[in-house]
PDB file of N, CA and C in Angstrom:
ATOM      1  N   UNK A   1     146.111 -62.580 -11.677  1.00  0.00           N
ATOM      2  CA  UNK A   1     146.091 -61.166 -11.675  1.00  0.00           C
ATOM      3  C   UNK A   1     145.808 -60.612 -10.288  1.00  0.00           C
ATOM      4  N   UNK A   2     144.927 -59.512 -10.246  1.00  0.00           N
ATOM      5  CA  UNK A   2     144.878 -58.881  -9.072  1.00  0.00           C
ATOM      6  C   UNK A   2     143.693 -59.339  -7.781  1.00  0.00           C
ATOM      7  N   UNK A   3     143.035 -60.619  -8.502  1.00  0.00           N
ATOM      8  CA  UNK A   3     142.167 -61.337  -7.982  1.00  0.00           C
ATOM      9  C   UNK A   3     143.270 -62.430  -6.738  1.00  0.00           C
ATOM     10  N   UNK A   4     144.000 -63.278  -7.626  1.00  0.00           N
ATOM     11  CA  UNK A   4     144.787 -64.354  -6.831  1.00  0.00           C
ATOM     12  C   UNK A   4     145.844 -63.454  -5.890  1.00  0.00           C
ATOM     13  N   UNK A   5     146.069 -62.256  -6.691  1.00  0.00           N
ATOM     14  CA  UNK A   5     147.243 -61.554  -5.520  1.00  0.00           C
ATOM     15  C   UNK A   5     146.193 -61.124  -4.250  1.00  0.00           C
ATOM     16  N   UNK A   6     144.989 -60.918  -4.203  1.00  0.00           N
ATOM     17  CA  UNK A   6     144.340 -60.518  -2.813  1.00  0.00           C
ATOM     18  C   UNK A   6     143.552 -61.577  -2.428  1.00  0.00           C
ATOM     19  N   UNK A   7     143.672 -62.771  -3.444  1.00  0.00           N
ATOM     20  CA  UNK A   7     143.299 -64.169  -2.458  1.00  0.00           C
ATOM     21  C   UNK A   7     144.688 -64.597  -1.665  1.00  0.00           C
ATOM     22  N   UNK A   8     145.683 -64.042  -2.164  1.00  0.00           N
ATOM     23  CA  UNK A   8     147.086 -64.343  -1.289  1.00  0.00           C
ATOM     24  C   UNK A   8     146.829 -64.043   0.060  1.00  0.00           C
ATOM     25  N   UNK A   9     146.878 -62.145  -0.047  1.00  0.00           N
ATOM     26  CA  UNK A   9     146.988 -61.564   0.682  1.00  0.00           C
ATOM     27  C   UNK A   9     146.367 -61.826   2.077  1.00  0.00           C
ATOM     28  N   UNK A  10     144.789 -62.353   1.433  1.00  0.00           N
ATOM     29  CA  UNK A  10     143.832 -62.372   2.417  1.00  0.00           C
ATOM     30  C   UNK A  10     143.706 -64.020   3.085  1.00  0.00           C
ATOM     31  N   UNK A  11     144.374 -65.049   2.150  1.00  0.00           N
ATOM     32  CA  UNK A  11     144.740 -66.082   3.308  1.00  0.00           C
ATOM     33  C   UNK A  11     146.069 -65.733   4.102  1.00  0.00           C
ATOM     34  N   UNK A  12     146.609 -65.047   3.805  1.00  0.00           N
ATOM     35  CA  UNK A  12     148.072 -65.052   4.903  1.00  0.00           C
ATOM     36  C   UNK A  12     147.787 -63.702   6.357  1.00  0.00           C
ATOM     37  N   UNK A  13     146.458 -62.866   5.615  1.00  0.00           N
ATOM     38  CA  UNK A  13     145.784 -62.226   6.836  1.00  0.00           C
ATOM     39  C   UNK A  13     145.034 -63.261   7.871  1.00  0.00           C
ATOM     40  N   UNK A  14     144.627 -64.184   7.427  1.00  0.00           N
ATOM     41  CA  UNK A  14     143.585 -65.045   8.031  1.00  0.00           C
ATOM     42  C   UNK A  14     144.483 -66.333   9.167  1.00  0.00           C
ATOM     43  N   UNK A  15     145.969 -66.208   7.796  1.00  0.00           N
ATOM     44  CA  UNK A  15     147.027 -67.293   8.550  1.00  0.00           C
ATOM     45  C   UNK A  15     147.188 -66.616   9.786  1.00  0.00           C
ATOM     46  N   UNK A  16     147.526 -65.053   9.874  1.00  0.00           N
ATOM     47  CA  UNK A  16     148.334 -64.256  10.681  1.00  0.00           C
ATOM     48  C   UNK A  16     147.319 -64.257  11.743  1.00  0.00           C
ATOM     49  N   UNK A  17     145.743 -63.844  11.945  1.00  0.00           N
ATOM     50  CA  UNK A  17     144.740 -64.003  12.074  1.00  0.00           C
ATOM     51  C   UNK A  17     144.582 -65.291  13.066  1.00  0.00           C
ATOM     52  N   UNK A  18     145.030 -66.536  12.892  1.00  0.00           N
ATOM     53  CA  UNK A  18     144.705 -67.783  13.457  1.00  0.00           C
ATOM     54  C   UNK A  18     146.000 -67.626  14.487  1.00  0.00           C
ATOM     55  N   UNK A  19     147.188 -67.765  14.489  1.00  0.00           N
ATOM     56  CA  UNK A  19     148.301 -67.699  14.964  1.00  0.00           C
ATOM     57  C   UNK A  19     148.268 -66.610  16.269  1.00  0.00           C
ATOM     58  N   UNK A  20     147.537 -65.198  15.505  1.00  0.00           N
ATOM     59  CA  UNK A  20     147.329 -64.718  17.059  1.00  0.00           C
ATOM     60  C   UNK A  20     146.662 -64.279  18.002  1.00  0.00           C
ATOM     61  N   UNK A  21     145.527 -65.487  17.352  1.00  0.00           N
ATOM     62  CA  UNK A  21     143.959 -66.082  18.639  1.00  0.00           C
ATOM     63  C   UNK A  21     144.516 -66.776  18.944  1.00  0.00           C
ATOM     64  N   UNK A  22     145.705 -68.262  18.450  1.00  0.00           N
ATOM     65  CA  UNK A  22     146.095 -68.971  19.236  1.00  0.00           C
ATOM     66  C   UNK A  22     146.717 -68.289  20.579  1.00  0.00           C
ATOM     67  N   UNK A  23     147.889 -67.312  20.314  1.00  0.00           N
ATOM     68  CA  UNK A  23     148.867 -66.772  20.982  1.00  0.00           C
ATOM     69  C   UNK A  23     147.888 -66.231  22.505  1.00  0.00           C
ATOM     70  N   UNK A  24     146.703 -66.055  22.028  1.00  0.00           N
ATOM     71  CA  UNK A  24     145.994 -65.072  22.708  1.00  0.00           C
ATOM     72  C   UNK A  24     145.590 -66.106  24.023  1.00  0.00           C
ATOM     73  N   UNK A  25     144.717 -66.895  23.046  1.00  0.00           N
ATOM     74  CA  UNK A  25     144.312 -68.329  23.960  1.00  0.00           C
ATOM     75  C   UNK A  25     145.175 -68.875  24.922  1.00  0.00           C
ATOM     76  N   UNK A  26     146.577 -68.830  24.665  1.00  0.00           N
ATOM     77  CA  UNK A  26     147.240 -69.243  25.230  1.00  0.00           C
ATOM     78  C   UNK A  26     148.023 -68.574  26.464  1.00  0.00           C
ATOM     79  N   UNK A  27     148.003 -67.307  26.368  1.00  0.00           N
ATOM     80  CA  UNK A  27     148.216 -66.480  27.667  1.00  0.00           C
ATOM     81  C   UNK A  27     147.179 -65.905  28.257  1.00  0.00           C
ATOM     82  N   UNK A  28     145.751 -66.017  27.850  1.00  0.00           N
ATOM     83  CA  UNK A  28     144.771 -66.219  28.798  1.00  0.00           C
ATOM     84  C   UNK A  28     144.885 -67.395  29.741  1.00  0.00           C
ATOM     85  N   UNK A  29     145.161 -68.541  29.068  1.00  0.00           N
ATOM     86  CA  UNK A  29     145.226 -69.583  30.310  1.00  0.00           C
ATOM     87  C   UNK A  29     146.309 -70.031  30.901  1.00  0.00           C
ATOM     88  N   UNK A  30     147.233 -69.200  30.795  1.00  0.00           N
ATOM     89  CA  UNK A  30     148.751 -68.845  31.320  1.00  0.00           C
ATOM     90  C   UNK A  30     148.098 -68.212  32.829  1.00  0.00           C
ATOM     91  N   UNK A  31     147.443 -67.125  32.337  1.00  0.00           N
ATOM     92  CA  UNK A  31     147.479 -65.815  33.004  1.00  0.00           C
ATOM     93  C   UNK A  31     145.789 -66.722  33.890  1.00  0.00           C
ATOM     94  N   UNK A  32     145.116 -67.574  33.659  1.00  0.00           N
ATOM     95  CA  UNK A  32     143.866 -68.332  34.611  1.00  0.00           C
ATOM     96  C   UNK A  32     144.697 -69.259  35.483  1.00  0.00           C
ATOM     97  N   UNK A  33     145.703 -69.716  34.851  1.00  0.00           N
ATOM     98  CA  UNK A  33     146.638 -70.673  35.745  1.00  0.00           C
ATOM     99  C   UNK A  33     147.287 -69.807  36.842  1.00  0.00           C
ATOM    100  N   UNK A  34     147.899 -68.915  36.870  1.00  0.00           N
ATOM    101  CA  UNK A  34     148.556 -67.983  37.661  1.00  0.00           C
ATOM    102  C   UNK A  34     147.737 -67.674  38.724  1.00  0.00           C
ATOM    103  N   UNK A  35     146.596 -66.749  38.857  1.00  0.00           N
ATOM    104  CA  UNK A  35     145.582 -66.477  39.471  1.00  0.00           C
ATOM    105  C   UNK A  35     145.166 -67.885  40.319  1.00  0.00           C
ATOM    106  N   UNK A  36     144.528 -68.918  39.472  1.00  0.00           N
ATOM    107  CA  UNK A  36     144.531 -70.025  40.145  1.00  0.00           C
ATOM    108  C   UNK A  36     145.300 -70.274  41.131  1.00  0.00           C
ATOM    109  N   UNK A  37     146.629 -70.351  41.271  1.00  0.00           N
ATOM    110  CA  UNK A  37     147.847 -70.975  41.458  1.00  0.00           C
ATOM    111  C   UNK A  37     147.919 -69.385  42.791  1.00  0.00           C
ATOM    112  N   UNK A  38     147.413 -68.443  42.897  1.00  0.00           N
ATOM    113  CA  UNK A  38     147.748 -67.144  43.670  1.00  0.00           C
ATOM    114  C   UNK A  38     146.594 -67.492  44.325  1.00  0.00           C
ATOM    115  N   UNK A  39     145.625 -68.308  44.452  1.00  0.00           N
ATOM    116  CA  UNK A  39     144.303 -68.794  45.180  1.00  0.00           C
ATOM    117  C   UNK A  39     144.584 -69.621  46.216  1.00  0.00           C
ATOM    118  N   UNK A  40     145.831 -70.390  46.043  1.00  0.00           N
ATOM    119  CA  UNK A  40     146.002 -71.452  47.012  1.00  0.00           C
ATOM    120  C   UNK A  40     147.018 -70.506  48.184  1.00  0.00           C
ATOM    121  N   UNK A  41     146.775 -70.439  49.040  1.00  0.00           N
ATOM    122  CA  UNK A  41     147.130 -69.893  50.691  1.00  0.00           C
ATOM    123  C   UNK A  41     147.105 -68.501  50.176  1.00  0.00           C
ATOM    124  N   UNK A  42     146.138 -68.071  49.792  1.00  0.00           N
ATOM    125  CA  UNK A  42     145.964 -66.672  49.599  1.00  0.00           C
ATOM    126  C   UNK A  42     145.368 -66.058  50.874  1.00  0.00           C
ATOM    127  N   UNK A  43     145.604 -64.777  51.538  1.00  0.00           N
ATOM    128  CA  UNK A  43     144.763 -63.759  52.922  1.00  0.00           C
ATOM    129  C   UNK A  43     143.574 -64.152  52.171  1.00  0.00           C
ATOM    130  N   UNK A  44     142.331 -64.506  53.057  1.00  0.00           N
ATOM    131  CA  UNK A  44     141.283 -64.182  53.120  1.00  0.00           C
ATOM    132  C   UNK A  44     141.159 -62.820  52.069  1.00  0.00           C
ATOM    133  N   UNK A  45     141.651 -61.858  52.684  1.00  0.00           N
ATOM    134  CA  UNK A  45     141.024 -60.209  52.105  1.00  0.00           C
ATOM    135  C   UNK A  45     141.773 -60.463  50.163  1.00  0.00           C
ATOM    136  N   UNK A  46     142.347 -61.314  49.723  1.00  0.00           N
ATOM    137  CA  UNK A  46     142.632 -61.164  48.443  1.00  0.00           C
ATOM    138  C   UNK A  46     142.000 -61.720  47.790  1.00  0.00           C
ATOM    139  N   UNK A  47     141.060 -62.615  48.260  1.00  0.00           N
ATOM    140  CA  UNK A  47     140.246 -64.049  47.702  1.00  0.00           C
ATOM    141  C   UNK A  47     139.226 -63.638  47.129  1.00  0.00           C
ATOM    142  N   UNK A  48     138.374 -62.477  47.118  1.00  0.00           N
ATOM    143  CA  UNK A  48     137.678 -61.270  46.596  1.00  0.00           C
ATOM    144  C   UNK A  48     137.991 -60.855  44.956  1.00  0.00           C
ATOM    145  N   UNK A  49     139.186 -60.317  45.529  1.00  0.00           N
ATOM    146  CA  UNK A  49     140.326 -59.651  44.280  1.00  0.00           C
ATOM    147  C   UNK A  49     140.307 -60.666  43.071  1.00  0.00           C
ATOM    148  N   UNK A  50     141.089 -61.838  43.526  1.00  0.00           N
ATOM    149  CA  UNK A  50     141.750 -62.721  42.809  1.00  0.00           C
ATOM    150  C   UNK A  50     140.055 -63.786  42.125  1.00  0.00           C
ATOM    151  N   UNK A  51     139.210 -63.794  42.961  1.00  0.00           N
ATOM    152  CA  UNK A  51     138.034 -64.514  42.338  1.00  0.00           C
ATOM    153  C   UNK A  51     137.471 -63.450  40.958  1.00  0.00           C
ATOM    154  N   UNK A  52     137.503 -62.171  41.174  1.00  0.00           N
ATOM    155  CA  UNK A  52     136.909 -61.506  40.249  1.00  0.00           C
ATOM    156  C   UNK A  52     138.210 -61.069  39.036  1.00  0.00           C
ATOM    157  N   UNK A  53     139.419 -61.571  39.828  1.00  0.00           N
ATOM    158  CA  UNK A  53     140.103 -61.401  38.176  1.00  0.00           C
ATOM    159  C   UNK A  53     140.094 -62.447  37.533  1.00  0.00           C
ATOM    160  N   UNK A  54     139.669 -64.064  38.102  1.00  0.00           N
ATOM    161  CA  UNK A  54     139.407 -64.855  37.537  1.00  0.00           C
ATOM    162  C   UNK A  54     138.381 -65.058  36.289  1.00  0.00           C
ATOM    163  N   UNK A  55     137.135 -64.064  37.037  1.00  0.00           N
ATOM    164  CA  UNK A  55     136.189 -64.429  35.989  1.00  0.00           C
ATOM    165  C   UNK A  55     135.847 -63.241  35.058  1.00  0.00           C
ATOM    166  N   UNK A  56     136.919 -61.917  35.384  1.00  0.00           N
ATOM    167  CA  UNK A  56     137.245 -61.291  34.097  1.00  0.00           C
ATOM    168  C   UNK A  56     137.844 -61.879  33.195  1.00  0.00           C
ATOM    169  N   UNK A  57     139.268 -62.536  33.350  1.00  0.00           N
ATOM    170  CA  UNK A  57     139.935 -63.070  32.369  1.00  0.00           C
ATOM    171  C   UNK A  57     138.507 -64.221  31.691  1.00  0.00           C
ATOM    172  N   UNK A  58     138.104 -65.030  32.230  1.00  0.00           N
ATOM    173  CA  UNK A  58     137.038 -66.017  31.800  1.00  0.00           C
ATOM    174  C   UNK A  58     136.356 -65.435  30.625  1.00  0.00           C
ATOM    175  N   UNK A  59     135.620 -64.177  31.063  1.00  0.00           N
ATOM    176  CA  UNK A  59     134.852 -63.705  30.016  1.00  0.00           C
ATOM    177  C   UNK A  59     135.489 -62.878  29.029  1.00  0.00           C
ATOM    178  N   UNK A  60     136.761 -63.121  28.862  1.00  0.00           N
ATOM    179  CA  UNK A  60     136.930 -62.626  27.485  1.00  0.00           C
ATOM    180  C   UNK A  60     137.578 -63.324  26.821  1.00  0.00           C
ATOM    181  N   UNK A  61     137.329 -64.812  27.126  1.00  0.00           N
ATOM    182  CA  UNK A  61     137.262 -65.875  26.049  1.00  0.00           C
ATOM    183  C   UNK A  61     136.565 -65.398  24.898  1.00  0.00           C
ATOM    184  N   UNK A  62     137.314 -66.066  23.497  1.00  0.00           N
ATOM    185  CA  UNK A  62     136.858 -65.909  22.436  1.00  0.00           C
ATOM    186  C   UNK A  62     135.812 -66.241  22.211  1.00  0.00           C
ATOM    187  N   UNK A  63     134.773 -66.335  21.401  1.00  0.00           N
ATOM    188  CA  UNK A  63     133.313 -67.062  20.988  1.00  0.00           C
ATOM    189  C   UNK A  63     133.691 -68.349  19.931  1.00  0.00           C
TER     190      UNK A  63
END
């Protein structure tokens, strides 16, 4: 009844849910690789920039 139809509902929220923390996870460290990768023969004056977008992206790792 209307019990199993919102145990449906609410594992395929939870499926949808997992799929896009993965997605998420995964262009955070797309986007730590990049930065990284913009570190090597970077000006002096960007090394500032690029260190503190590093450890923004960092901290908004998931828990």
């Amino acid at each position: 009844g209307v019990l199993r139809l919102a145990d449906a509902e609410c594992a395929a929220a939870a499926d949808r849910l997992g799929a896009v923390e993965a997605e998420v996870e995964g262009l955070r460290q797309a986007a730590l690789e990049a930065l990284r990768a913009d570190l090597d023969g970077a000006p002096k004056e960007r090394l500032d920039v690029l260190v503190k977008a590093i450890r923004k992206v960092k901290r908004q790792q998931p828990a």
